[in-house]
N, C-alpha and C. Protein backbone atom coordinates (compact mmCIF):
# COMPACT_ATOMS: atom_id res chain seq x y z
N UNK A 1 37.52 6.11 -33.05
CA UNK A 1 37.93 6.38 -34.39
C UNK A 1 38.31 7.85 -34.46
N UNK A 2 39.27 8.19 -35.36
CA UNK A 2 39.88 9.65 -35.51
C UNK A 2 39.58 9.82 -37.00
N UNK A 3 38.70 11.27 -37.45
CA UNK A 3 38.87 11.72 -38.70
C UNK A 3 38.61 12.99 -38.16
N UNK A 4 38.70 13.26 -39.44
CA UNK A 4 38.99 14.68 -39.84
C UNK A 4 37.74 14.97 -40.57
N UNK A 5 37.17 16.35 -39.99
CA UNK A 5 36.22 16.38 -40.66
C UNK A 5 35.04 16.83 -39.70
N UNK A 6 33.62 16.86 -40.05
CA UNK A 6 32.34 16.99 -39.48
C UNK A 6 31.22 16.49 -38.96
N UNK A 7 30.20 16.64 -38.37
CA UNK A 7 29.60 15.99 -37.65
C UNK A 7 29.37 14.79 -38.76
N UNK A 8 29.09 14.92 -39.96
CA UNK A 8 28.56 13.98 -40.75
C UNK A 8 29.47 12.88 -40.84
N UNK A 9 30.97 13.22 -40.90
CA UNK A 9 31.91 12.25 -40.86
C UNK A 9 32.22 11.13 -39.68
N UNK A 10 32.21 12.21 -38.41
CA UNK A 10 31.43 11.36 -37.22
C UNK A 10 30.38 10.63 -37.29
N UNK A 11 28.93 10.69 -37.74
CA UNK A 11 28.21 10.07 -37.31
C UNK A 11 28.34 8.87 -38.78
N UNK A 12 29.08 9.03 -39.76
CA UNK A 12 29.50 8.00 -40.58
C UNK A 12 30.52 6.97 -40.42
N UNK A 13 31.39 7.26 -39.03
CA UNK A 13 31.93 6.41 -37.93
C UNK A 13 31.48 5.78 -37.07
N UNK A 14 30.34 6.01 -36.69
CA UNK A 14 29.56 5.67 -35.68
C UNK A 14 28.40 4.13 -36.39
N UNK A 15 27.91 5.14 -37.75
CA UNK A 15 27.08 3.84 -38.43
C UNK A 15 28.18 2.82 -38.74
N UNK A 16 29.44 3.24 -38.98
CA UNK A 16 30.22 2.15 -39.45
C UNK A 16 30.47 0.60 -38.14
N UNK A 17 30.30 1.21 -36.80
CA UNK A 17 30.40 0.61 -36.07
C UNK A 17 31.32 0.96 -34.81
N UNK A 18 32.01 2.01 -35.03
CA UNK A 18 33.04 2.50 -34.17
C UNK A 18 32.20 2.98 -32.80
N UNK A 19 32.37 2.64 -31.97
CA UNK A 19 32.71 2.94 -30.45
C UNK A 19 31.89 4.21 -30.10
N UNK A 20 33.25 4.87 -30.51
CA UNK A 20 33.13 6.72 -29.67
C UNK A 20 33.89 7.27 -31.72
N UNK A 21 33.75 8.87 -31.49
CA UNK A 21 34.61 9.00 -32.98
C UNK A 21 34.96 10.23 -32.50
N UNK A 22 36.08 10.85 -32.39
CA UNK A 22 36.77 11.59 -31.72
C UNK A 22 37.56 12.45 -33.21
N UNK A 23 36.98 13.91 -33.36
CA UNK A 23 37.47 15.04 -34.36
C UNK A 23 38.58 15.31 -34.40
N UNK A 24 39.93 15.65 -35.06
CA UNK A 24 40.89 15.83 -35.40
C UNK A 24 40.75 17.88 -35.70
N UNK A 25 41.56 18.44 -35.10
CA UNK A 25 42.44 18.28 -33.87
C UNK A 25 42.38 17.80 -32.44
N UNK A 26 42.87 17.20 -31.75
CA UNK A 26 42.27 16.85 -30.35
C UNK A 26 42.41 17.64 -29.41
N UNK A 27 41.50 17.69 -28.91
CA UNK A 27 41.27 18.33 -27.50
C UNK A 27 41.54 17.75 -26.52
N UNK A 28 42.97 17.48 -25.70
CA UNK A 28 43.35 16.84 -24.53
C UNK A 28 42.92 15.95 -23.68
N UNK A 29 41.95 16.96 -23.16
CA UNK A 29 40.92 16.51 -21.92
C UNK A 29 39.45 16.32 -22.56
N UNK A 30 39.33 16.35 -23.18
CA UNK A 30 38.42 15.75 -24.01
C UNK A 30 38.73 14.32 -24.34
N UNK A 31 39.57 14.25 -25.06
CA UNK A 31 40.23 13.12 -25.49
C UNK A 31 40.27 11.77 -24.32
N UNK A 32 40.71 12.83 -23.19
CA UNK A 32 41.14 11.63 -22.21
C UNK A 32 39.56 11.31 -21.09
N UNK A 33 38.53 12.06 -21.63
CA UNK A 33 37.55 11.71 -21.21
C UNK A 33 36.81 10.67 -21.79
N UNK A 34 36.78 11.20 -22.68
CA UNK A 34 36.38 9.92 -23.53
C UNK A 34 36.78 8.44 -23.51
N UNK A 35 38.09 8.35 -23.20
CA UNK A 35 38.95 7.21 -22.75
C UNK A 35 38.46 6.72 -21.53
N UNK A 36 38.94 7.56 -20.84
CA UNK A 36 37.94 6.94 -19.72
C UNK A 36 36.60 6.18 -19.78
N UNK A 37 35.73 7.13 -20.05
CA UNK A 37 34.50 6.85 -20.36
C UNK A 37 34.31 5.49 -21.13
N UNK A 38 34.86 5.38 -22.02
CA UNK A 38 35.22 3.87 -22.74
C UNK A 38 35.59 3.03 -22.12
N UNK A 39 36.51 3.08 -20.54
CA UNK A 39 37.22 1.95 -19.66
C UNK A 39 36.23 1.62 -18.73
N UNK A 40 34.96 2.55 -18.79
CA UNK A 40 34.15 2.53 -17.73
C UNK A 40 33.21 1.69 -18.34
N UNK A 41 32.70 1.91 -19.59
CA UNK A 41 31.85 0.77 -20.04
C UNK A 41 32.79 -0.41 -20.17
N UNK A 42 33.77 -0.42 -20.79
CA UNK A 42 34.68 -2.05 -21.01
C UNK A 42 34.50 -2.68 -19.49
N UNK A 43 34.50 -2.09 -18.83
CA UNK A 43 34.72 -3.05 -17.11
C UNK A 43 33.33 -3.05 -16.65
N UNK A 44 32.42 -2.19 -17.41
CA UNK A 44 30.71 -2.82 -16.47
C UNK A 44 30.68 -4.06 -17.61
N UNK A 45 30.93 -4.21 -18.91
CA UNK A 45 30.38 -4.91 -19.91
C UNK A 45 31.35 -6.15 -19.70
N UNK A 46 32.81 -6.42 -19.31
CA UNK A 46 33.40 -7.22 -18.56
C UNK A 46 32.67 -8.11 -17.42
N UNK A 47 32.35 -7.30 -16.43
CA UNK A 47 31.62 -7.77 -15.10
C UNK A 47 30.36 -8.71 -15.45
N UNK A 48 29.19 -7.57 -16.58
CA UNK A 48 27.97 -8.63 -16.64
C UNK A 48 28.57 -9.61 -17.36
N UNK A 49 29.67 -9.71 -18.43
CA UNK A 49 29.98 -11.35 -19.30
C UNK A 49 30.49 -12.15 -17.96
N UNK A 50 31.61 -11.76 -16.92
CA UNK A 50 31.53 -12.43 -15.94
C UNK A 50 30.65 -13.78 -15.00
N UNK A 51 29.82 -12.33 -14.78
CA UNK A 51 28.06 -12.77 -14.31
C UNK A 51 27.43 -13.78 -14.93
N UNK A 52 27.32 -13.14 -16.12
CA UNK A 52 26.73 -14.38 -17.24
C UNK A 52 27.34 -15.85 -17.01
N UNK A 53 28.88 -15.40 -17.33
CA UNK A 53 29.40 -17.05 -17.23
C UNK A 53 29.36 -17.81 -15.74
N UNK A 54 29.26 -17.06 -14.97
CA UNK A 54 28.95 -17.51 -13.37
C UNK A 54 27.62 -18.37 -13.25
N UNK A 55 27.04 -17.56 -13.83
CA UNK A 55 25.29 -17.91 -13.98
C UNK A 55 25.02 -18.83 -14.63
N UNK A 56 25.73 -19.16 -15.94
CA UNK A 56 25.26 -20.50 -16.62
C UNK A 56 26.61 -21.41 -15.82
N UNK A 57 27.04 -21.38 -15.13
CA UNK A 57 28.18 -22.64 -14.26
C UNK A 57 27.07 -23.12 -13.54
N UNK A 58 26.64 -21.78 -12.70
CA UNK A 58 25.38 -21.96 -11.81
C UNK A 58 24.57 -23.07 -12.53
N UNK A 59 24.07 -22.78 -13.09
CA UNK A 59 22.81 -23.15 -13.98
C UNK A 59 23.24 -24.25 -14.39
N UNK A 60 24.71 -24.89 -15.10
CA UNK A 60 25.33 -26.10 -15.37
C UNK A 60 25.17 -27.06 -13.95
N UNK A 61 25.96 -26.23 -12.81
CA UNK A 61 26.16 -27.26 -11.63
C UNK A 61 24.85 -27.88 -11.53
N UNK A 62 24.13 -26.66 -11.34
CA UNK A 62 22.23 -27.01 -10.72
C UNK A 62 21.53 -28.44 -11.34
N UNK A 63 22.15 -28.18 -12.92
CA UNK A 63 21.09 -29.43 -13.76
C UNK A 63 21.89 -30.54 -12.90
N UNK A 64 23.17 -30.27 -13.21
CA UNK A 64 24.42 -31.48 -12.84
C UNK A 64 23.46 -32.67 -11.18
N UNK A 65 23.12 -31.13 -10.47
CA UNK A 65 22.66 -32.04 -8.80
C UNK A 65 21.78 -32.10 -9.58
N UNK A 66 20.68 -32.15 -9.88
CA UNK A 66 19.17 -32.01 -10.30
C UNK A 66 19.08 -33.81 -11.50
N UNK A 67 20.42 -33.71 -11.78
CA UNK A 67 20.39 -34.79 -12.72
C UNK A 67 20.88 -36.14 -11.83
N UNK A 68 21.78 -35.62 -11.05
CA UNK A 68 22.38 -36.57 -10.36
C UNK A 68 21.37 -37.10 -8.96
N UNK A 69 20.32 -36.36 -8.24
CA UNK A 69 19.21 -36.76 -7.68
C UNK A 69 18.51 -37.37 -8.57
N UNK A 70 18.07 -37.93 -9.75
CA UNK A 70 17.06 -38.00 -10.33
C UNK A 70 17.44 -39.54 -10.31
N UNK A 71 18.99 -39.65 -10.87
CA UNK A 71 19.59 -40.82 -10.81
C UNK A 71 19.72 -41.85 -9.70
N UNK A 72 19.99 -40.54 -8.31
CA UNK A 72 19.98 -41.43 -7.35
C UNK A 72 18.73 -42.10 -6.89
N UNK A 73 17.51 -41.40 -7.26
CA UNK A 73 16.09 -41.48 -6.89
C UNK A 73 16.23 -43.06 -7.42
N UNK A 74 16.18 -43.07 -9.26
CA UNK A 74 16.04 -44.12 -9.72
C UNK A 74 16.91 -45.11 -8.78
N UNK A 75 18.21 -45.17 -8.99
CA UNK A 75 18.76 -46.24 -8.23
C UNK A 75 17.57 -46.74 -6.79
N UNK A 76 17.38 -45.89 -5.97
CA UNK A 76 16.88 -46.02 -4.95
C UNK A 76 15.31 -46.64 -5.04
N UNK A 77 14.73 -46.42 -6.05
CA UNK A 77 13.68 -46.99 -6.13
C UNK A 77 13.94 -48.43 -7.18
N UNK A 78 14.92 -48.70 -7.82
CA UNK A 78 15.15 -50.20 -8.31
C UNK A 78 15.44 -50.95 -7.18
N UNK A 79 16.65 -50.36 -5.89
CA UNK A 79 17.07 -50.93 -5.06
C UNK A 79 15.59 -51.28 -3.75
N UNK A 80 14.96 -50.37 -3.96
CA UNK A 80 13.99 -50.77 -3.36
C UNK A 80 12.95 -51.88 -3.54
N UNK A 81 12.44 -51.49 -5.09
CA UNK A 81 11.78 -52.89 -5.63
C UNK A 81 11.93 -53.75 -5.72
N UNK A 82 13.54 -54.11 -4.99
CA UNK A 82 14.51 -55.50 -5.73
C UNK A 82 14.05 -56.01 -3.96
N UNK A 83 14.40 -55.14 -3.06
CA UNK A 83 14.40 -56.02 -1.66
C UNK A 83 12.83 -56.01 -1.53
N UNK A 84 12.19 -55.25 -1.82
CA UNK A 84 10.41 -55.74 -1.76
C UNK A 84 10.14 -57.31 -2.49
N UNK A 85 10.74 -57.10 -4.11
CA UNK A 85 10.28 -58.78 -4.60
C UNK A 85 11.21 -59.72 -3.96
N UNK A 86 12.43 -59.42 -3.46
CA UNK A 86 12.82 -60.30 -2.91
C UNK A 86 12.25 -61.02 -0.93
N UNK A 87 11.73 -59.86 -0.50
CA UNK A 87 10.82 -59.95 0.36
C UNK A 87 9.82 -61.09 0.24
N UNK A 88 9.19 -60.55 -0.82
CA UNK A 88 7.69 -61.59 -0.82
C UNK A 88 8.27 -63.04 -1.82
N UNK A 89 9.60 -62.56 -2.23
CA UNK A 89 9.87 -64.39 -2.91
C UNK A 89 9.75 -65.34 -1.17
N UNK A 90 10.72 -64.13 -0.35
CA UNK A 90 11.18 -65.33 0.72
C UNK A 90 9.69 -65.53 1.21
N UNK A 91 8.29 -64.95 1.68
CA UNK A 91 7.69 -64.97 2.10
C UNK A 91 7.14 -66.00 1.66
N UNK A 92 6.67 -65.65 0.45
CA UNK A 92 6.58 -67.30 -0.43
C UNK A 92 6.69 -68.52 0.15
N UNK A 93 8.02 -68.41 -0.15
CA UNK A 93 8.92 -69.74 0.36
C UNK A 93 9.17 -70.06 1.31
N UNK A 94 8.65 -69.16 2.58
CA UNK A 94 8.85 -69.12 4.28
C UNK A 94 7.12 -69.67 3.89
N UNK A 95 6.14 -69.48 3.41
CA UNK A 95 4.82 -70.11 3.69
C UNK A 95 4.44 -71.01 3.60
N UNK A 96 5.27 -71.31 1.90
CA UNK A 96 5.48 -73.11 1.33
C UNK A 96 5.97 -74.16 2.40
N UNK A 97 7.15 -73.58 2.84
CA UNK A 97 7.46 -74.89 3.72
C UNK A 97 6.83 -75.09 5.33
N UNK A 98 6.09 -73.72 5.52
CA UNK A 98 5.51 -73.73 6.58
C UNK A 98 4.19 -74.37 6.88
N UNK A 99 3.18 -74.53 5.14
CA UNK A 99 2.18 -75.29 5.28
C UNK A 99 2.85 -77.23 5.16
N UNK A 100 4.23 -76.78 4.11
CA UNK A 100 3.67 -78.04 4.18
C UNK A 100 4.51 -78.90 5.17
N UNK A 101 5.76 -78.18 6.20
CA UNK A 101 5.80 -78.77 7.51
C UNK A 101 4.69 -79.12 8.46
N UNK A 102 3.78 -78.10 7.91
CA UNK A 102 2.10 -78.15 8.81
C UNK A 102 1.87 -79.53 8.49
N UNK A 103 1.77 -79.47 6.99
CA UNK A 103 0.96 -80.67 6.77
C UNK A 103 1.69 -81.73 7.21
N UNK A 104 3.07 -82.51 7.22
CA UNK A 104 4.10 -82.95 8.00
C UNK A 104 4.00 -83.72 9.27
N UNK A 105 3.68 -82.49 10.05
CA UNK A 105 3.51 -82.54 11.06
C UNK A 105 1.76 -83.58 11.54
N UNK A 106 1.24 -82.54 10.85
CA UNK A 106 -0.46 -83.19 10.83
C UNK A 106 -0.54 -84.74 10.40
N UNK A 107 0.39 -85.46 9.63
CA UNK A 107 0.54 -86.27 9.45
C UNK A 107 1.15 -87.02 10.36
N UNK A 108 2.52 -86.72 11.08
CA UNK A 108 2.72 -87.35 12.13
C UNK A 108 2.01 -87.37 13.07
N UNK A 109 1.31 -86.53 13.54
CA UNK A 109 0.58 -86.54 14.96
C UNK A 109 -0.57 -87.75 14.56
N UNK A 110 -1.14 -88.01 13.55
CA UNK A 110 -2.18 -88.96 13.05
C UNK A 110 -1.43 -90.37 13.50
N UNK A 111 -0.06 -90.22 13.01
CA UNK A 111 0.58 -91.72 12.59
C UNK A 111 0.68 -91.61 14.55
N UNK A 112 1.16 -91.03 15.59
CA UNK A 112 1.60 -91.01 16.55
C UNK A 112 0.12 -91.80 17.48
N UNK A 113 -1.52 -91.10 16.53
CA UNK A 113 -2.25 -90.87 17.55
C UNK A 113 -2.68 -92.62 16.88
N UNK A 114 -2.35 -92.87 16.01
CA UNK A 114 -3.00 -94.34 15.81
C UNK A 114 -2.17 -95.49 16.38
N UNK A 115 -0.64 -94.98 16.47
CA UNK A 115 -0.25 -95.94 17.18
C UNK A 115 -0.28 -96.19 18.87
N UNK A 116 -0.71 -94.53 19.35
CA UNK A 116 -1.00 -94.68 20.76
C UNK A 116 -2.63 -95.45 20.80
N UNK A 117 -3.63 -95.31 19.79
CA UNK A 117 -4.86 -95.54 19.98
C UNK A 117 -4.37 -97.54 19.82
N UNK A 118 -3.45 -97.84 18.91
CA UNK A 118 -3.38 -99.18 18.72
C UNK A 118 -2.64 -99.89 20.25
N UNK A 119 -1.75 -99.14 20.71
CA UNK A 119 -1.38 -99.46 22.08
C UNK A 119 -2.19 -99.52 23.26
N UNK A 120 -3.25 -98.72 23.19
CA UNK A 120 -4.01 -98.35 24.04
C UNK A 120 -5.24 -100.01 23.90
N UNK A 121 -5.44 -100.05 22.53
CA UNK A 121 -6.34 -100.75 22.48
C UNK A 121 -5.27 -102.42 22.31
N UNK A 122 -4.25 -102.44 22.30
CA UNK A 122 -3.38 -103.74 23.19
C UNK A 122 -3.15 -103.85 24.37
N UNK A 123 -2.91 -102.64 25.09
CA UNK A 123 -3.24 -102.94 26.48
C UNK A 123 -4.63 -102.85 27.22
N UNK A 124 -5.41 -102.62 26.85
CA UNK A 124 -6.74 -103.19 26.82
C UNK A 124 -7.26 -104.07 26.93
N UNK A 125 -6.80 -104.61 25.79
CA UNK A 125 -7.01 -106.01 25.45
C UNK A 125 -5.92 -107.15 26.23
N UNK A 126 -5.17 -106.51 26.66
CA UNK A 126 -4.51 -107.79 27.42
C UNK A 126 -5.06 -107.87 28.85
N UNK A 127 -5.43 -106.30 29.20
CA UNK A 127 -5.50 -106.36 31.13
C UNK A 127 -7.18 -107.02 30.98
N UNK A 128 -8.07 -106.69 30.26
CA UNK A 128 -9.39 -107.66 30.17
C UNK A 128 -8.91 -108.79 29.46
N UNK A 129 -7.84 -109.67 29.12
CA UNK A 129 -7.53 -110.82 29.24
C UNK A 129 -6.85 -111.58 30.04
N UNK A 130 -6.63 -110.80 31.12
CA UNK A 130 -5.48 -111.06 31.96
C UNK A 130 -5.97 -111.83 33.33
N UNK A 131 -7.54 -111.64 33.81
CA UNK A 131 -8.15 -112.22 34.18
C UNK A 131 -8.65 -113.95 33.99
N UNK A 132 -8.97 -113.61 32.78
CA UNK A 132 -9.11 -114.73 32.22
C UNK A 132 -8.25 -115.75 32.27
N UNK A 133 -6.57 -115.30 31.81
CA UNK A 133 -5.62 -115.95 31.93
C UNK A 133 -5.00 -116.44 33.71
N UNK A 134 -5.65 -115.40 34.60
CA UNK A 134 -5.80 -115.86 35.95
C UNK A 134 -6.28 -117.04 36.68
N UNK A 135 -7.52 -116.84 35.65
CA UNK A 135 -8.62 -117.75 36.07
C UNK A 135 -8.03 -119.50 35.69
N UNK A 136 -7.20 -119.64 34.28
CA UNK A 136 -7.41 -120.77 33.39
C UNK A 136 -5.70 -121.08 34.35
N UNK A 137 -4.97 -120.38 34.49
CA UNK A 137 -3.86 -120.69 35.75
C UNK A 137 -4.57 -121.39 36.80
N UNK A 138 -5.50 -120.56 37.42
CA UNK A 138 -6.15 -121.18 39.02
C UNK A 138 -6.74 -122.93 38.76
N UNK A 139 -7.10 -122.78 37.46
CA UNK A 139 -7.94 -124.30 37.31
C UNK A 139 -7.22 -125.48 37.16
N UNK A 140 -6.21 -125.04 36.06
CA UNK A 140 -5.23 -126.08 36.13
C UNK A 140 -4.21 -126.28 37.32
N UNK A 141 -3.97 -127.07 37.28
CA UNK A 141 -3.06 -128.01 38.34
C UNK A 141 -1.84 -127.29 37.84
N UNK A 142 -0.91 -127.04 38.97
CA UNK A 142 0.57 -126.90 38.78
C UNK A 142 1.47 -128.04 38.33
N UNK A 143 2.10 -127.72 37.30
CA UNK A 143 2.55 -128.99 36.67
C UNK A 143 3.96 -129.48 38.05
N UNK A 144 3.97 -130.64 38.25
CA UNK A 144 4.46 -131.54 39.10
C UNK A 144 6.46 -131.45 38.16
N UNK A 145 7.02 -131.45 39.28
CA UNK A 145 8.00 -130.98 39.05
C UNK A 145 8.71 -132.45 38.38
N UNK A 146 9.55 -132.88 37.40
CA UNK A 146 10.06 -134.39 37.38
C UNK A 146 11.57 -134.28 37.31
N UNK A 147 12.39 -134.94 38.19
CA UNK A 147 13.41 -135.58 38.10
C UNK A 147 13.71 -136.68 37.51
């Protein structure tokens, strides 16, 4: 800011909000120090808004992975729970048909062992009749042949 005038007028530039407040007449190199001096804060106060906005991108990307692991976690643990219950459905159902092929089975071998025990006990019964039937051959007469 430029007035004219005294320290009081300056520092009534200054409460107003102005910058730097620079006295009328000017002093050259004064003047152009001051300028400077002003380009030197505009470019540090440039740099940290820079920074800043770097920092919350930062800070944006970060949640961004941080959100996007959290998601993948979930996925990964539904996808997991899904092949676990689907695990123990098949297990289930791999046990169901395994008892009751058991049982199946246990049943055939019964039906197998009664019909070998019923064979067993027909040929039994024929070779201790078979004697007998030897015997009742030997007694009778051979039947006589007729023309």
């Amino acid at each position: 800011m430029l007035v004219r005038g005294s320290a009081a007028e300056r520092t009534r530039g200054l409460d107003l909000g102005a910058d730097d407040v620079v006295s009328l007449p000017l002093d050259p190199a004064e003047f152009l120090s001051r300028i400077s001096s002003q380009l030197r804060s505009k470019q540090i106060a440039d740099e940290l808004w820079e920074r800043l906005h770097l920092a919350e991108e930062s800070q944006n990307t970060n949640q961004q992975v941080v959100t996007a692991v959290h998601e993948e976690r979930r996925t990964f643990l539904a996808g997991a729970t899904a092949i676990v219950l689907v695990l123990i459905i098949v297990g289930f159902v791999s046990f169901s048909f395994y008892r009751r092929s058991r049982a199946d089975n246990v049943r055939v071998y019964a039906a197998i062992t009664r019909l070998q025990t019923g064979a067993l006990s027909h040929g039994r019964a024929s070779q201790t009749r078979r004697p007998e039937l030897q015997a009742v051959k030997q007694k009778t007469p051979p039947l006589s042949k007729t023309r």
